[in-house]
C-alpha atoms as a PDB file:
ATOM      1  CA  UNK A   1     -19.138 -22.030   4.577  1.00  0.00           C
ATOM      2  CA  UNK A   2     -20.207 -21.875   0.786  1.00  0.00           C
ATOM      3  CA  UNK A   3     -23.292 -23.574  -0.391  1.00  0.00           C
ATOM      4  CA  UNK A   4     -21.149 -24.954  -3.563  1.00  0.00           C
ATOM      5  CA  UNK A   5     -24.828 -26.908  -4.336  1.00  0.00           C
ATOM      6  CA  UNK A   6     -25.909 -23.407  -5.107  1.00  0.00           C
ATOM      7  CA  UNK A   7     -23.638 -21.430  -7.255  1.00  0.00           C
ATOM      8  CA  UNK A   8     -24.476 -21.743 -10.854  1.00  0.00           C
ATOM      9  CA  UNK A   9     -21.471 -22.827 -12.968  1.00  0.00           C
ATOM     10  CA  UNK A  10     -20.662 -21.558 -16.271  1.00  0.00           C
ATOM     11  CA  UNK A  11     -21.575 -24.740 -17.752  1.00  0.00           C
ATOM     12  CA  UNK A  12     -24.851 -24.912 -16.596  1.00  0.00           C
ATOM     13  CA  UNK A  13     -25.861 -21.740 -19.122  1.00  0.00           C
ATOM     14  CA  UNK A  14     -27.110 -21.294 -22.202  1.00  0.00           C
ATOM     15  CA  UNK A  15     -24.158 -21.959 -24.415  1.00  0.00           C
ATOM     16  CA  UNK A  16     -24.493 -18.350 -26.332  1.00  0.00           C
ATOM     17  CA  UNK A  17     -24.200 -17.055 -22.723  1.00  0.00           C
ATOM     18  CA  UNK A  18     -21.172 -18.773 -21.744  1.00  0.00           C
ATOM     19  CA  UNK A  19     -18.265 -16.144 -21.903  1.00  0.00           C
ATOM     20  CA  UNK A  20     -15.593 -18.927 -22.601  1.00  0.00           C
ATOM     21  CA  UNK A  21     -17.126 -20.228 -25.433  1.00  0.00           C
ATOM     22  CA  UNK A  22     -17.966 -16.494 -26.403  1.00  0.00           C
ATOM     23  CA  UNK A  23     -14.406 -15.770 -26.599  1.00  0.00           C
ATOM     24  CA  UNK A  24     -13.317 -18.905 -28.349  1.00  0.00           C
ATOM     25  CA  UNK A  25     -15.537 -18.506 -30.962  1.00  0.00           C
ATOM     26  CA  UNK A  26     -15.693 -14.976 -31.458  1.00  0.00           C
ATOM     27  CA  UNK A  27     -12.423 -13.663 -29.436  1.00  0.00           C
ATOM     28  CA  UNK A  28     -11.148 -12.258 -26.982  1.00  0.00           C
ATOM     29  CA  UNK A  29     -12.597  -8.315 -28.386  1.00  0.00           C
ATOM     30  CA  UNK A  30     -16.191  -9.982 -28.415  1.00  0.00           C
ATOM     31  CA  UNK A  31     -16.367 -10.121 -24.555  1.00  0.00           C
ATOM     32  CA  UNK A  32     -17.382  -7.756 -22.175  1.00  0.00           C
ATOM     33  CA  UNK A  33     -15.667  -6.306 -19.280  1.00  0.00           C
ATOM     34  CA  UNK A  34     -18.206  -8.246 -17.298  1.00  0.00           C
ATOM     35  CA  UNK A  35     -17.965 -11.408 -19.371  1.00  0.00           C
ATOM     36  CA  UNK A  36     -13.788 -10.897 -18.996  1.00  0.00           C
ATOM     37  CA  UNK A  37     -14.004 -10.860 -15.437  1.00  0.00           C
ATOM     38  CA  UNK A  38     -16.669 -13.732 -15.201  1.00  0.00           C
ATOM     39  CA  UNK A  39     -14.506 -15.644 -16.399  1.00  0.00           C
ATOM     40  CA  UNK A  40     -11.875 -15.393 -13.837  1.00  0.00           C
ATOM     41  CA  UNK A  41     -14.499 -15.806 -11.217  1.00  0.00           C
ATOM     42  CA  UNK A  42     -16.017 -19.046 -12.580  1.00  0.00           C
ATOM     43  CA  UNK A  43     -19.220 -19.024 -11.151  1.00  0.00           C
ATOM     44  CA  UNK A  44     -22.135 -17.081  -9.440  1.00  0.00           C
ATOM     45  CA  UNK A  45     -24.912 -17.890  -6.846  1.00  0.00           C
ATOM     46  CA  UNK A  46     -28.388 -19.240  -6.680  1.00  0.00           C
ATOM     47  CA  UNK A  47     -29.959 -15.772  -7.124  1.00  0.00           C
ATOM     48  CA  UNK A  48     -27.195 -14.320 -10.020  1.00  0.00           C
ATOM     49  CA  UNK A  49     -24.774 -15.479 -13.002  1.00  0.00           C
ATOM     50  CA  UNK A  50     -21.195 -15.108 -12.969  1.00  0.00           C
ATOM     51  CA  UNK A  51     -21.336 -12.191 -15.277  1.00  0.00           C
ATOM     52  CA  UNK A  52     -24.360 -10.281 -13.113  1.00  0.00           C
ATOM     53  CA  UNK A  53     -22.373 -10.424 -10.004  1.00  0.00           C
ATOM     54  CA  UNK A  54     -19.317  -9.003 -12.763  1.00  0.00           C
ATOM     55  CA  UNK A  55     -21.529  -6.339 -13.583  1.00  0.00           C
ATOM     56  CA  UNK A  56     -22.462  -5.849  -9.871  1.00  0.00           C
ATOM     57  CA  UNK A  57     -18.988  -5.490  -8.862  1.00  0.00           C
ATOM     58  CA  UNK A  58     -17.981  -3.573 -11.998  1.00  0.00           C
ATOM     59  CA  UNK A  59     -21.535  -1.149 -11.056  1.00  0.00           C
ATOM     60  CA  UNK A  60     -20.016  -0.314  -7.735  1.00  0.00           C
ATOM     61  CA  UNK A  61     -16.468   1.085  -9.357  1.00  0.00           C
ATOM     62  CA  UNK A  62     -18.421   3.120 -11.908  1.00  0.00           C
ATOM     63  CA  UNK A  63     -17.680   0.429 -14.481  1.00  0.00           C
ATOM     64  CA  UNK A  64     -14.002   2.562 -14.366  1.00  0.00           C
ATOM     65  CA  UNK A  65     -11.185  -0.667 -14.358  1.00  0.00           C
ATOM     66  CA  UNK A  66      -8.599   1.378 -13.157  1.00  0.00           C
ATOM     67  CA  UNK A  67     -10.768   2.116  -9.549  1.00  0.00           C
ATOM     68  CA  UNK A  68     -10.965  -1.692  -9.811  1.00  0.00           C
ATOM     69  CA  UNK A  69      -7.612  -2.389  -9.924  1.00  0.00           C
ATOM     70  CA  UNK A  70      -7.173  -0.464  -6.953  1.00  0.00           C
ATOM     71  CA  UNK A  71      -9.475  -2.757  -4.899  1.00  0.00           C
ATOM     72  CA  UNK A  72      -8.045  -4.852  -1.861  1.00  0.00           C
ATOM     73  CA  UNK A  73      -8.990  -8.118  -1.123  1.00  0.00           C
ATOM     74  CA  UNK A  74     -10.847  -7.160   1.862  1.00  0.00           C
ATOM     75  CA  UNK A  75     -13.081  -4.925  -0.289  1.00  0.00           C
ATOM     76  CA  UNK A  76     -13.540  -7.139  -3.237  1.00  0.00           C
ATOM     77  CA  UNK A  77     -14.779  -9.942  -0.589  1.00  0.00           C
ATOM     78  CA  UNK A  78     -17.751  -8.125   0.274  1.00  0.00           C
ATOM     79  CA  UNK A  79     -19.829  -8.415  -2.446  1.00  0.00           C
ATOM     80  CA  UNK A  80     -21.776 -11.864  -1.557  1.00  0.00           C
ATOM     81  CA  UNK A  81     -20.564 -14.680  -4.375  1.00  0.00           C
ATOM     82  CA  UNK A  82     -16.545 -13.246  -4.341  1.00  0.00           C
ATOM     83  CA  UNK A  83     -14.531 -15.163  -1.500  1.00  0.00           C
ATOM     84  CA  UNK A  84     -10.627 -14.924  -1.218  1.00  0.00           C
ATOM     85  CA  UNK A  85      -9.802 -17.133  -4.317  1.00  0.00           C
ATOM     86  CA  UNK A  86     -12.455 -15.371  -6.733  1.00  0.00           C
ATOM     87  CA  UNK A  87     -10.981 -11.685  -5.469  1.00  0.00           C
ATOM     88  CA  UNK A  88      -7.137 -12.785  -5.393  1.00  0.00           C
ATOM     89  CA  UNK A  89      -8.246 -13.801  -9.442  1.00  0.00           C
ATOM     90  CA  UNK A  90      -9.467 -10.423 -10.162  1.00  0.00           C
ATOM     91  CA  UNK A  91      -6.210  -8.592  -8.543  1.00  0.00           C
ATOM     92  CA  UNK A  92      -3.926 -10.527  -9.729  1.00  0.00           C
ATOM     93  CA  UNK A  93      -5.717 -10.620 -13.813  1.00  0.00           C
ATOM     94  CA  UNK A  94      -5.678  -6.742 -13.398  1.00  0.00           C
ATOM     95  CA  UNK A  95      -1.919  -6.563 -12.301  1.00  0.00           C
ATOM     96  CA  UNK A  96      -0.638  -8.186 -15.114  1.00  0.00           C
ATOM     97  CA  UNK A  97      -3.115  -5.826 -17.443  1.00  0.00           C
ATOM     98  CA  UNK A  98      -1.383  -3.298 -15.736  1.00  0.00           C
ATOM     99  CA  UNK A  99       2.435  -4.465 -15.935  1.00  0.00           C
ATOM    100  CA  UNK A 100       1.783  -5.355 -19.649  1.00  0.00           C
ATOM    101  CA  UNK A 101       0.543  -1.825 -20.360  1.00  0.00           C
ATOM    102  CA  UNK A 102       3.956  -0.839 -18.706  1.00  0.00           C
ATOM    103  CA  UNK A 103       6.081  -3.018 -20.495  1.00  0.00           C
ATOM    104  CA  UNK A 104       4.532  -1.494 -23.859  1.00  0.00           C
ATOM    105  CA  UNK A 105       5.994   1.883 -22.850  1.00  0.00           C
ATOM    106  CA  UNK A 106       9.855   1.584 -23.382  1.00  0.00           C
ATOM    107  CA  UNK A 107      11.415   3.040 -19.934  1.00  0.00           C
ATOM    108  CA  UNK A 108      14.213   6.131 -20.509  1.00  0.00           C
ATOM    109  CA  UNK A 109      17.737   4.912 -18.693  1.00  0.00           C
ATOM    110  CA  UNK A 110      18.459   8.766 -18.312  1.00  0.00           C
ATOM    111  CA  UNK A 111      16.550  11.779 -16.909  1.00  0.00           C
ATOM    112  CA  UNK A 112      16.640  15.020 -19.044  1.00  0.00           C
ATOM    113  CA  UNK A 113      13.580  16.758 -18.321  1.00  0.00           C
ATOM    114  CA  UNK A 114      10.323  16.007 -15.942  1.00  0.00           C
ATOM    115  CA  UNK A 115       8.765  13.815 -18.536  1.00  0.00           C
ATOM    116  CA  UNK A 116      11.309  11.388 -18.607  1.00  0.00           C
ATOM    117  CA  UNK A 117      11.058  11.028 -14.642  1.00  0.00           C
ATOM    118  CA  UNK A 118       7.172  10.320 -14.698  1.00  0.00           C
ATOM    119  CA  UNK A 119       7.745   7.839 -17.095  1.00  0.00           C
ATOM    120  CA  UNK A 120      10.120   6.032 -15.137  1.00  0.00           C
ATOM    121  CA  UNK A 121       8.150   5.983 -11.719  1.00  0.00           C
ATOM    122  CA  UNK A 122       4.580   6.019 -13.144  1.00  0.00           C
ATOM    123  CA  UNK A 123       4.992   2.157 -12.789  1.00  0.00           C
ATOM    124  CA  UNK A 124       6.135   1.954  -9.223  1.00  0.00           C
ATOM    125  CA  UNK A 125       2.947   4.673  -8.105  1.00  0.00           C
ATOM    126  CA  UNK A 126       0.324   3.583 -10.086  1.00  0.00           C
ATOM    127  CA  UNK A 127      -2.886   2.155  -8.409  1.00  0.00           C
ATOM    128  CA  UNK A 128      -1.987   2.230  -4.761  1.00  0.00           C
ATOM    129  CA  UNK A 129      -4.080   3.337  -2.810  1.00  0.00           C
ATOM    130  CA  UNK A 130      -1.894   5.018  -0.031  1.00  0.00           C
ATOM    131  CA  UNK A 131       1.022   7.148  -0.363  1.00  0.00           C
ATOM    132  CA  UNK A 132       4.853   6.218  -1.172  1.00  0.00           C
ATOM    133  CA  UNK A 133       8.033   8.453  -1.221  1.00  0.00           C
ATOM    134  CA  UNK A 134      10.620   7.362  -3.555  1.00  0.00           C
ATOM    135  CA  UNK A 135      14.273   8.583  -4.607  1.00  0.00           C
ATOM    136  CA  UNK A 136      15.847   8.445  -8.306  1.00  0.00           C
ATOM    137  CA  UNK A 137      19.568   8.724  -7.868  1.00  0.00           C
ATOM    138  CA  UNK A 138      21.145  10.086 -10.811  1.00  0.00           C
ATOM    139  CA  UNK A 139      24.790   9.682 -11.821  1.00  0.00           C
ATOM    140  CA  UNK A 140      27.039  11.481 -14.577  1.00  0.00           C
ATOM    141  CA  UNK A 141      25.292  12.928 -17.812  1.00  0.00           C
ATOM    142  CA  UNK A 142      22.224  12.306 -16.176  1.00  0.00           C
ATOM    143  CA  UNK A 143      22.235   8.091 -16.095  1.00  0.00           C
ATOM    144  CA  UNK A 144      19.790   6.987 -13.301  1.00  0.00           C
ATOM    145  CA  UNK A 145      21.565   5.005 -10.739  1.00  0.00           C
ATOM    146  CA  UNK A 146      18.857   3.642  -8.595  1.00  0.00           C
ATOM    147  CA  UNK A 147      15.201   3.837  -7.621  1.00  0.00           C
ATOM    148  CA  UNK A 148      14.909   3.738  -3.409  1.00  0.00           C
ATOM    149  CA  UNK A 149      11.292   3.489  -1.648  1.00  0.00           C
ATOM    150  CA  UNK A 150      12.086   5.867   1.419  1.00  0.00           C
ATOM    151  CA  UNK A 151       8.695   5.654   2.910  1.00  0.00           C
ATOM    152  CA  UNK A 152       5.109   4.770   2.529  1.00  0.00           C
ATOM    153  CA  UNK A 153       2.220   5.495   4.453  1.00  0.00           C
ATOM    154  CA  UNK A 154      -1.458   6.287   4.541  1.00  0.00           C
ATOM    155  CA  UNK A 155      -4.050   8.094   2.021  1.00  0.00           C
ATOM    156  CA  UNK A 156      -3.569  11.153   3.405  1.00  0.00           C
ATOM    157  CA  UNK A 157       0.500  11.153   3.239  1.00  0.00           C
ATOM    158  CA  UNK A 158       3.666   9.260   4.689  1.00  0.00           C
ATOM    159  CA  UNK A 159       6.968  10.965   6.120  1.00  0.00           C
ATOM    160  CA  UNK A 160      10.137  11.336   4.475  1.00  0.00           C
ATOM    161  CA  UNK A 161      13.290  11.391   6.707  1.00  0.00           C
ATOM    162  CA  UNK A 162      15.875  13.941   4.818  1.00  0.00           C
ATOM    163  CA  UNK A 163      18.328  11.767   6.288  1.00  0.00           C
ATOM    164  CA  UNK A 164      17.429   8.901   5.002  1.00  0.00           C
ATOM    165  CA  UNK A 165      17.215  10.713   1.366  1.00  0.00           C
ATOM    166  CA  UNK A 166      21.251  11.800   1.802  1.00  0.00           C
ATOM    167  CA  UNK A 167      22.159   8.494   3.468  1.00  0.00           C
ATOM    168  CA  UNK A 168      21.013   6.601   0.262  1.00  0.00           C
ATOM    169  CA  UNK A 169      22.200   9.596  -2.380  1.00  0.00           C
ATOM    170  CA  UNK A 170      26.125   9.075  -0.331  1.00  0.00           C
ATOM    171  CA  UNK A 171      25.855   5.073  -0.652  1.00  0.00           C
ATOM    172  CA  UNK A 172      25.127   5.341  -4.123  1.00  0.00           C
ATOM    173  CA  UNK A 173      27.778   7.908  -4.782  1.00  0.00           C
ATOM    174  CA  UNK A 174      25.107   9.621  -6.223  1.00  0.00           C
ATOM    175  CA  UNK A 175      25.605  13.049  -8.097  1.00  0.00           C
ATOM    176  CA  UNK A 176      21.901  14.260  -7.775  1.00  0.00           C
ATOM    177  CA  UNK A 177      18.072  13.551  -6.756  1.00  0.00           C
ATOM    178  CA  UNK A 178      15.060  13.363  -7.617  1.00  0.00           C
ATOM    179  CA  UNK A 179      12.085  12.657  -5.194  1.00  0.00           C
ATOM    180  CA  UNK A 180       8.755  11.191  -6.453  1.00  0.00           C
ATOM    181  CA  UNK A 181       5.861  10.646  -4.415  1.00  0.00           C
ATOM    182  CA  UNK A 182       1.973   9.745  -5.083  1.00  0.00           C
ATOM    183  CA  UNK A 183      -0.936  10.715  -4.407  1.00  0.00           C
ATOM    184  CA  UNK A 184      -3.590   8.469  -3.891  1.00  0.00           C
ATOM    185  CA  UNK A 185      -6.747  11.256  -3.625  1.00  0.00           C
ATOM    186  CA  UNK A 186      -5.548  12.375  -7.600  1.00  0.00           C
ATOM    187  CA  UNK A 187      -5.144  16.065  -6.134  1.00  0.00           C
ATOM    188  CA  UNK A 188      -2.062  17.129  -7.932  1.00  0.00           C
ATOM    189  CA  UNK A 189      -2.037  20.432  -5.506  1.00  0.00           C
ATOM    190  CA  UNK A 190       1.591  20.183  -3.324  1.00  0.00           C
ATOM    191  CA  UNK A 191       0.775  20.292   0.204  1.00  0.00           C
ATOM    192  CA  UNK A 192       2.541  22.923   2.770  1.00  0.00           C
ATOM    193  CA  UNK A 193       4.521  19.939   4.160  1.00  0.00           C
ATOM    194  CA  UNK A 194       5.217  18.996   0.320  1.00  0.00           C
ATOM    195  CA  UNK A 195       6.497  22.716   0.201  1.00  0.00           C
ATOM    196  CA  UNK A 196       8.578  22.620   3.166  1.00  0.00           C
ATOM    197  CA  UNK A 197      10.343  19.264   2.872  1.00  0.00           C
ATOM    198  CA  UNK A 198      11.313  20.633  -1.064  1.00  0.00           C
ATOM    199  CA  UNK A 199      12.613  23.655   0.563  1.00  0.00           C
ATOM    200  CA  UNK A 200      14.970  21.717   3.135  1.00  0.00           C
ATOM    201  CA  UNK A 201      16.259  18.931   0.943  1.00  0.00           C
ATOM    202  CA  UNK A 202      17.277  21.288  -2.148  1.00  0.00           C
ATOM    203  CA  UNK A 203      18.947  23.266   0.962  1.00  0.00           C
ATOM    204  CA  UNK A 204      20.927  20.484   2.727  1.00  0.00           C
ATOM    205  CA  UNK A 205      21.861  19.122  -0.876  1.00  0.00           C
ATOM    206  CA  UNK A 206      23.849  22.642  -1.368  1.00  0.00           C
ATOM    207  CA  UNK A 207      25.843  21.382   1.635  1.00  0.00           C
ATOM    208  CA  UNK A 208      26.664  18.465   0.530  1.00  0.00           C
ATOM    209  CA  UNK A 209      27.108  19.026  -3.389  1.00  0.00           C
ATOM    210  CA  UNK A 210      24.104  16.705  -4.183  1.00  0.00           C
ATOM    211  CA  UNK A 211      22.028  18.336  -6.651  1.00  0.00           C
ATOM    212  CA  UNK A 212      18.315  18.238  -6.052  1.00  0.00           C
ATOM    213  CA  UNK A 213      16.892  18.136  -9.739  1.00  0.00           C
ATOM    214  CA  UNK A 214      13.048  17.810  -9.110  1.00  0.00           C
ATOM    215  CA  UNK A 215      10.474  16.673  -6.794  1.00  0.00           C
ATOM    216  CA  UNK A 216       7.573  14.731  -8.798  1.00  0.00           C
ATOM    217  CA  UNK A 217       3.793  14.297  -7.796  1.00  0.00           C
ATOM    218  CA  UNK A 218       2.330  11.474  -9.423  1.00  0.00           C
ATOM    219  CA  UNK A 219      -1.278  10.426  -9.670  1.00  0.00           C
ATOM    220  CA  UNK A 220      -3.036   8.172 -12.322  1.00  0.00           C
ATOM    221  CA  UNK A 221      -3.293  10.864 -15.260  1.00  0.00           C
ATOM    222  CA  UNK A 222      -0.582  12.893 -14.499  1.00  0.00           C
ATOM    223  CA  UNK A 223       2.149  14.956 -12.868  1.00  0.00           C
ATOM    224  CA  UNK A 224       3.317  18.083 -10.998  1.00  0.00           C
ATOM    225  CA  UNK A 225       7.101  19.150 -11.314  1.00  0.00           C
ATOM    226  CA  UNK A 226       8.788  21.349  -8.723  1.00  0.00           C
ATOM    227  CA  UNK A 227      11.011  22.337 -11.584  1.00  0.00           C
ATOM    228  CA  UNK A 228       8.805  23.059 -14.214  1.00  0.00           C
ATOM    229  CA  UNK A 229       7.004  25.140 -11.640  1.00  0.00           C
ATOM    230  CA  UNK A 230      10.128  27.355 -10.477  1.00  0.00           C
ATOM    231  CA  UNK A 231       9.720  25.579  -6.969  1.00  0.00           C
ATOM    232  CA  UNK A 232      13.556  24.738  -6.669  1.00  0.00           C
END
């Protein structure tokens, strides 16, 4: 149980050291990283301030915020000082960084070339930390229909069923595909199995007069394209 006796609240510091006040003073541009996410946390320990445990946390990601906002709750709770509440905070202050920095980027309602497909599923991809296999579904002149999560899975990769793929591309009367997955490692590189499900999907989609378009690999600063490669 928490010695709440012992953590040092914001209030007891100096008041040029206090981040809120920092911020209403001087704004929001003033602050630190460190300060920032002090002030989600609240407060520290005996032995360190809000903002050292921060810049302990933010020490142990390589100061990078996007390896932050990849952090579970499990691994944010094991730096001494963050429980539950204080590392639910963090996640959820970083998500909505994140979905703002989506929202900023105007989403395309049509697909005309590999570019317009990353920028569509970068959102659903970004930050996770194991492996998902989604479908675009793509009607006349190129509208997109739907966006279906087929699978997920583990760092290292997660199965997709082909028919699962044709099953959703029929119910959404669709007239073509496009499958996106992650991954998590940043290793753009298709894998064999990568290789070989391509192979079989753009080959049962001649059977059934569904066009296979692309399959996307997405990581955090980029993407490969089947297509662009000569792959399909």
């Amino acid at each position: 149980m928490q010695d709440y006796q012992n953590k040092i609240s914001i209030k007891s510091w100096a008041e040029e050291d206090r981040p809120r006040e920092k911020l209403s003073g001087q704004g929001r541009r003033a602050l630190t990283d460190a300060e920032l996410i002090a002030i989600l946390i609240g407060s520290g320990s005996r032995t360190e301030t809000a903002v050292e445990l921060s810049k302990r946390i933010l020490l142990h990601y390589n100061n990078d915020l996007n390896k932050l906002g990849k952090a579970s709750i499990n691994e944010l709770c094991k730096f001494k000082g963050i429980g539950e509440a204080k590392a639910i905070s963090i996640i959820a202050a970083l998500e909505l960084g994140r979905r703002r920095d989506n929202s900023e980027t105007p989403v395309p309602d049509e697909v005309k070339c590999s570019r317009d497909g990353y920028n569509i599923m970068r959102r659903h991809l970004r930050d996770l930390n194991h492996e998902e296999f989604w479908l675009m579904l793509i009607g006349r002149s190129s509208k997109v229909i739907a966006k279906e999560l087929v699978s997920k899975g583990g760092l290292s990769g997660t199965v997709a069923d082909p028919k699962i793929i044709f099953h959703m591309a029929l119910q959404h009367q669709a007239s073509a595909i496009i499958m996106v997955h992650n991954h998590p490692s940043g290793n753009l590189k298709p894998s064999q199995e990568d290789l070989k499900l391509t192979k079989k999907i753009v080959e049962a989609g001649r059977l059934l007069d569904i066009n296979v378009l692309d399959h996307l690999i997405l990581t955090d600063n980029g993407y490969f394209s089947f297509g662009d490669e000569g792959l399909i």
